[in-house]
Protein backbone atom coordinates (compact mmCIF):
# COMPACT_ATOMS: atom_id res chain seq x y z
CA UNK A 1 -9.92 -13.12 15.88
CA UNK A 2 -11.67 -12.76 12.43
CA UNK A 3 -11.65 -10.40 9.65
CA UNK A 4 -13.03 -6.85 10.84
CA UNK A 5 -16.72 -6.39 10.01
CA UNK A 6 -17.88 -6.63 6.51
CA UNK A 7 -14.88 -8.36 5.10
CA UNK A 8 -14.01 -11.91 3.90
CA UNK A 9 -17.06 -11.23 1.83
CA UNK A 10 -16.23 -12.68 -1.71
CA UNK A 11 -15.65 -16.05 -2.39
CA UNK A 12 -13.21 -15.49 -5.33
CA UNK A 13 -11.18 -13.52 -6.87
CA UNK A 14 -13.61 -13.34 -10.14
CA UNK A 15 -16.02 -11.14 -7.68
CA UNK A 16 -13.02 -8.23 -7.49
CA UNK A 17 -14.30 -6.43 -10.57
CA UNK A 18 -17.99 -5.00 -9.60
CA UNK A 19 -20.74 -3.23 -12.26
CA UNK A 20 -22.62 -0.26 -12.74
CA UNK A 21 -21.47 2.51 -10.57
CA UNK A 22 -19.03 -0.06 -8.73
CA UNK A 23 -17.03 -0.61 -11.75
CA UNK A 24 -17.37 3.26 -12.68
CA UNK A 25 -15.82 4.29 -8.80
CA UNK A 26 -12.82 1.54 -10.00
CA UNK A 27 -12.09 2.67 -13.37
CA UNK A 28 -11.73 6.01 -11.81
CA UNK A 29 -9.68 5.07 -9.04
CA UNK A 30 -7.52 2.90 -10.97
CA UNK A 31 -7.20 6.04 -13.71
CA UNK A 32 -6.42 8.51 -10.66
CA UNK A 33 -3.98 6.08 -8.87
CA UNK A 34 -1.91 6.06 -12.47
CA UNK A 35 -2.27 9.70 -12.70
CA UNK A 36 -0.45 9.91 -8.94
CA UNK A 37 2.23 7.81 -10.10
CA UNK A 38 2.95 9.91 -13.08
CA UNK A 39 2.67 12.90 -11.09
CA UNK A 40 5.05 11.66 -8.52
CA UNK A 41 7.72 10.23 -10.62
CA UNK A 42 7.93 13.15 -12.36
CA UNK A 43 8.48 15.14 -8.71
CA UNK A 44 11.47 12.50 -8.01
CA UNK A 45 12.82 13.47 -11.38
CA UNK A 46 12.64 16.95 -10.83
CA UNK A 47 14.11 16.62 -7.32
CA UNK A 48 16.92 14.37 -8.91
CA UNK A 49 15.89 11.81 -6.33
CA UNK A 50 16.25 7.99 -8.37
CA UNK A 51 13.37 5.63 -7.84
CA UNK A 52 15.19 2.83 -9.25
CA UNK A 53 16.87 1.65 -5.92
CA UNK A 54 13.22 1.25 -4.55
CA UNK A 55 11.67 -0.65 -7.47
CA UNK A 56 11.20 -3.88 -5.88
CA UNK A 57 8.77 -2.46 -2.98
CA UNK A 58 7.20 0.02 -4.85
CA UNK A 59 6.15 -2.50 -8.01
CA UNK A 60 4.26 -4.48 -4.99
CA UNK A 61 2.75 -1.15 -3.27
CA UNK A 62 1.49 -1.00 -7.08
CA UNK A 63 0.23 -4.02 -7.55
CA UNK A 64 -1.12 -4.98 -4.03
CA UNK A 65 -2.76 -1.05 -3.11
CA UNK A 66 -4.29 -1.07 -6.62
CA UNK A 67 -6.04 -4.52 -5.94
CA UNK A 68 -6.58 -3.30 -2.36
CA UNK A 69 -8.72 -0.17 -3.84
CA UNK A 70 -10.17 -1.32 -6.35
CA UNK A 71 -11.58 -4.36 -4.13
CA UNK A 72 -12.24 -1.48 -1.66
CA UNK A 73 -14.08 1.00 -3.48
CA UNK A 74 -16.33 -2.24 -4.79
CA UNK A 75 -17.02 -3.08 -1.13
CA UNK A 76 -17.45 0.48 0.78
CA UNK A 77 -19.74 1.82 -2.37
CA UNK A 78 -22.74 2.90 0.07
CA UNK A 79 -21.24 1.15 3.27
CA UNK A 80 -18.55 3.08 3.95
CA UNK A 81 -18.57 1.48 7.40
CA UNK A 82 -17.04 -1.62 6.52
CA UNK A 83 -13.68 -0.58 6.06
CA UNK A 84 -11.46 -1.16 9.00
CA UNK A 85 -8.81 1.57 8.28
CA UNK A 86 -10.27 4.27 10.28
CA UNK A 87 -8.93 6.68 8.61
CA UNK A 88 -9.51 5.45 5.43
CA UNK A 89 -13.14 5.44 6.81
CA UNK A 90 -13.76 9.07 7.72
CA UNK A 91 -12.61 9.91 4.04
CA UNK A 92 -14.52 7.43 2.50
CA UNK A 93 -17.49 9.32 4.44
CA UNK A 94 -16.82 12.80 4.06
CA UNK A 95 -16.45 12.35 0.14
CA UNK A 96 -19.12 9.96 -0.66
CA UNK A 97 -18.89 8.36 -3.82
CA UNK A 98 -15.95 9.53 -4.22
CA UNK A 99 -13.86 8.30 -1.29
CA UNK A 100 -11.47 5.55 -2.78
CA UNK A 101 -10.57 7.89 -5.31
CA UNK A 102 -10.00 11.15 -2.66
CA UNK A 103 -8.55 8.46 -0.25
CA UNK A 104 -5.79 7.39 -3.20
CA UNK A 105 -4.65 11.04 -3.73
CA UNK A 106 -4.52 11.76 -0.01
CA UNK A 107 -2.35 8.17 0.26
CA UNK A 108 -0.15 8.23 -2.13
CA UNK A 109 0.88 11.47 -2.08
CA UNK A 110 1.96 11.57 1.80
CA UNK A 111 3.78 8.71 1.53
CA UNK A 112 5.24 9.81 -1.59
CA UNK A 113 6.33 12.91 -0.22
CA UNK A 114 7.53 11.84 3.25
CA UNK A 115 9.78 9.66 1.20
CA UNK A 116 10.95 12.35 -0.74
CA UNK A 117 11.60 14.22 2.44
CA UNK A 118 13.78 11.88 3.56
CA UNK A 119 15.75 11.77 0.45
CA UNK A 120 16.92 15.02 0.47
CA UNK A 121 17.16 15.84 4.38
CA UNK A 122 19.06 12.28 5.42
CA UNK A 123 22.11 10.93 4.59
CA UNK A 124 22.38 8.24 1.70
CA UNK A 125 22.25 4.77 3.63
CA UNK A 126 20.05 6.45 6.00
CA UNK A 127 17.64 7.37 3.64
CA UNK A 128 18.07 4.55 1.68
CA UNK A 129 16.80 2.19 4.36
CA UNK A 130 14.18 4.55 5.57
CA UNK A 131 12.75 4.78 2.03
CA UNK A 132 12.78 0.74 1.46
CA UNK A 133 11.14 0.64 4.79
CA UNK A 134 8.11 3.08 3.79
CA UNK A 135 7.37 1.41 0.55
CA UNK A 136 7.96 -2.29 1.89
CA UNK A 137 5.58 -1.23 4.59
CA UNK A 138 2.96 0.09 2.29
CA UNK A 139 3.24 -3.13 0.08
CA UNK A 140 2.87 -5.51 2.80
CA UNK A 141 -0.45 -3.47 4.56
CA UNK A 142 -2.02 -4.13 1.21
CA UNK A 143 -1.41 -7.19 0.65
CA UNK A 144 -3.02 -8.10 4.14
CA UNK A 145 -5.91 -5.32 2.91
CA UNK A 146 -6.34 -7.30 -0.08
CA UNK A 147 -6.66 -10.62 1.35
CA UNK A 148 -8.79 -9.52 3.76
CA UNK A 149 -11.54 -9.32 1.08
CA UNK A 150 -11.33 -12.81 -0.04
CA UNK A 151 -12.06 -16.02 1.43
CA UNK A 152 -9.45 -18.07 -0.12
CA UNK A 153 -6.75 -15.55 1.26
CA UNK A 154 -8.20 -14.09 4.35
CA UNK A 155 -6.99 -16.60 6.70
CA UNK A 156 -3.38 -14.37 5.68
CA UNK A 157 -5.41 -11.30 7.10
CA UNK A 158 -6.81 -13.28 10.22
CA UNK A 159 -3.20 -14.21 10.72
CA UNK A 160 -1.91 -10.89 10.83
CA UNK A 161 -5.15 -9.68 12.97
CA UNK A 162 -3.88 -11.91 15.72
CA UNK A 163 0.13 -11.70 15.37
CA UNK A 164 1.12 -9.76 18.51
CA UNK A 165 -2.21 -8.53 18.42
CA UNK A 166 -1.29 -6.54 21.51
CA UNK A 167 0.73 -4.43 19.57
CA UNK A 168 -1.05 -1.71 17.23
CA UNK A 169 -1.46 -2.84 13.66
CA UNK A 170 0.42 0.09 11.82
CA UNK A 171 3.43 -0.92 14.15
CA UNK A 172 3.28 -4.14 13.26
CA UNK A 173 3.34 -3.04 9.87
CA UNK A 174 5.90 -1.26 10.03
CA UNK A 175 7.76 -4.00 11.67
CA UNK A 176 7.69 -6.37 8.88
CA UNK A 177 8.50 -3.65 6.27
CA UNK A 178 11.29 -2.71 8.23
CA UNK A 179 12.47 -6.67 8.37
CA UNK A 180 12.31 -6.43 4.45
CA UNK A 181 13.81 -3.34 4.23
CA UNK A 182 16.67 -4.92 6.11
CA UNK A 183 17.01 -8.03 3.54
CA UNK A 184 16.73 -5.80 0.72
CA UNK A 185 19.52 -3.86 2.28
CA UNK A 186 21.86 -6.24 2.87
CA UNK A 187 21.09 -8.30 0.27
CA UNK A 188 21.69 -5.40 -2.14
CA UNK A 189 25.32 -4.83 -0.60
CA UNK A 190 26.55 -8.29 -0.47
CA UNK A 191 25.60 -7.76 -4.67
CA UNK A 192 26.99 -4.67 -5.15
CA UNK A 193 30.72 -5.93 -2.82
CA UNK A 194 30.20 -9.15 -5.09
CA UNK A 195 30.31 -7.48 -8.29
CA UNK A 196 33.45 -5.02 -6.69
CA UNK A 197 35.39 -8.05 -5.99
CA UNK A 198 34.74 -9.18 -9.88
């Protein structure tokens, strides 16, 4: 199996950054995904839910769904067909030019909601796990999105294309940011009993 239509189409990593109205679409993208954030951590504070416990995963969902975009928006601009998230897809068509920055909004915001759900309806550990589930999740779909544009990385994305293939990709995302919300998990306790025992 290869990467979906369309992708694997840059060579480097020096191509991510596109001109004209390409590197308009990622400016604004990049300028609405930090106005999210800043929106949303703001809605923790005000819910008194702490972000800090979820740092790790959501530093990577960042990192790795801000180069996801903005490689995105540089390689949908007027093919909107060649991105494989279907959903992803029928926004990028209904708003045109501006789909990678309507599709950001829409993105960030559920999942930055549903996790805020969950901290205030589930118990502590519960939602604790649930929460670095989510975010790992998000993280580690982008980082296969990302490399997915690249050749030197999308043999990462082929890999993933084919793992269990019979299984839907979202579930096997979630699988894997399940297994690191599990690490993180324990990991985390066997610090915090360490530093008890001190």
């Amino acid at each position: 199996m290869g990467c979906p239509s369309g992708m694997c189409r840059y060579s480097d990593f020096s191509m991510l950054l596109g001109s004209g109205d390409a590197l308009i679409l990622q400016l604004l993208t990049v300028a609405t995904i930090a106005a999210g954030i800043a929106f949303w951590v703001r809605m923790y504070r005000r819910q008194g839910v702490a972000l800090a416990p979820y740092s790790v995963p959501i530093v990577l969902w960042i990192v790795f769904g801000t180069l996801d975009i903005i490689a995105t928006a540089k390689g949908t601009l007027n093919a909107p067909g060649t991105e494989s998230n279907p959903l992803a897809r029928y926004v990028f068509v209904q708003a045109g030019f501006l789909g990678p920055i309507v599709a950001s909004v829409l993105w960030i915001s559920l999942w930055s909601l549903l996790v805020l759900i969950i901290n205030k309806r589930l118990w502590p550990d519960s939602a604790k796990y649930l929460s670095l589930a989510v975010f790992y999740s998000l993280a580690i779909g982008h980082v296969f999105g990302f490399s997915s544009w690249f050749d030197a990385t999308c043999a990462l994305a082929r890999w993933e294309d084919g793992f269990l293939a019979f299984i839907p990709e979202f579930l096997r995302i979630t699988g894997f940011g399940a297994i690191a919300a599990a690490v993180h998990f324990f990991l985390q306790g066997q610090y915090i009993k360490s530093k008890k025992e001190r």
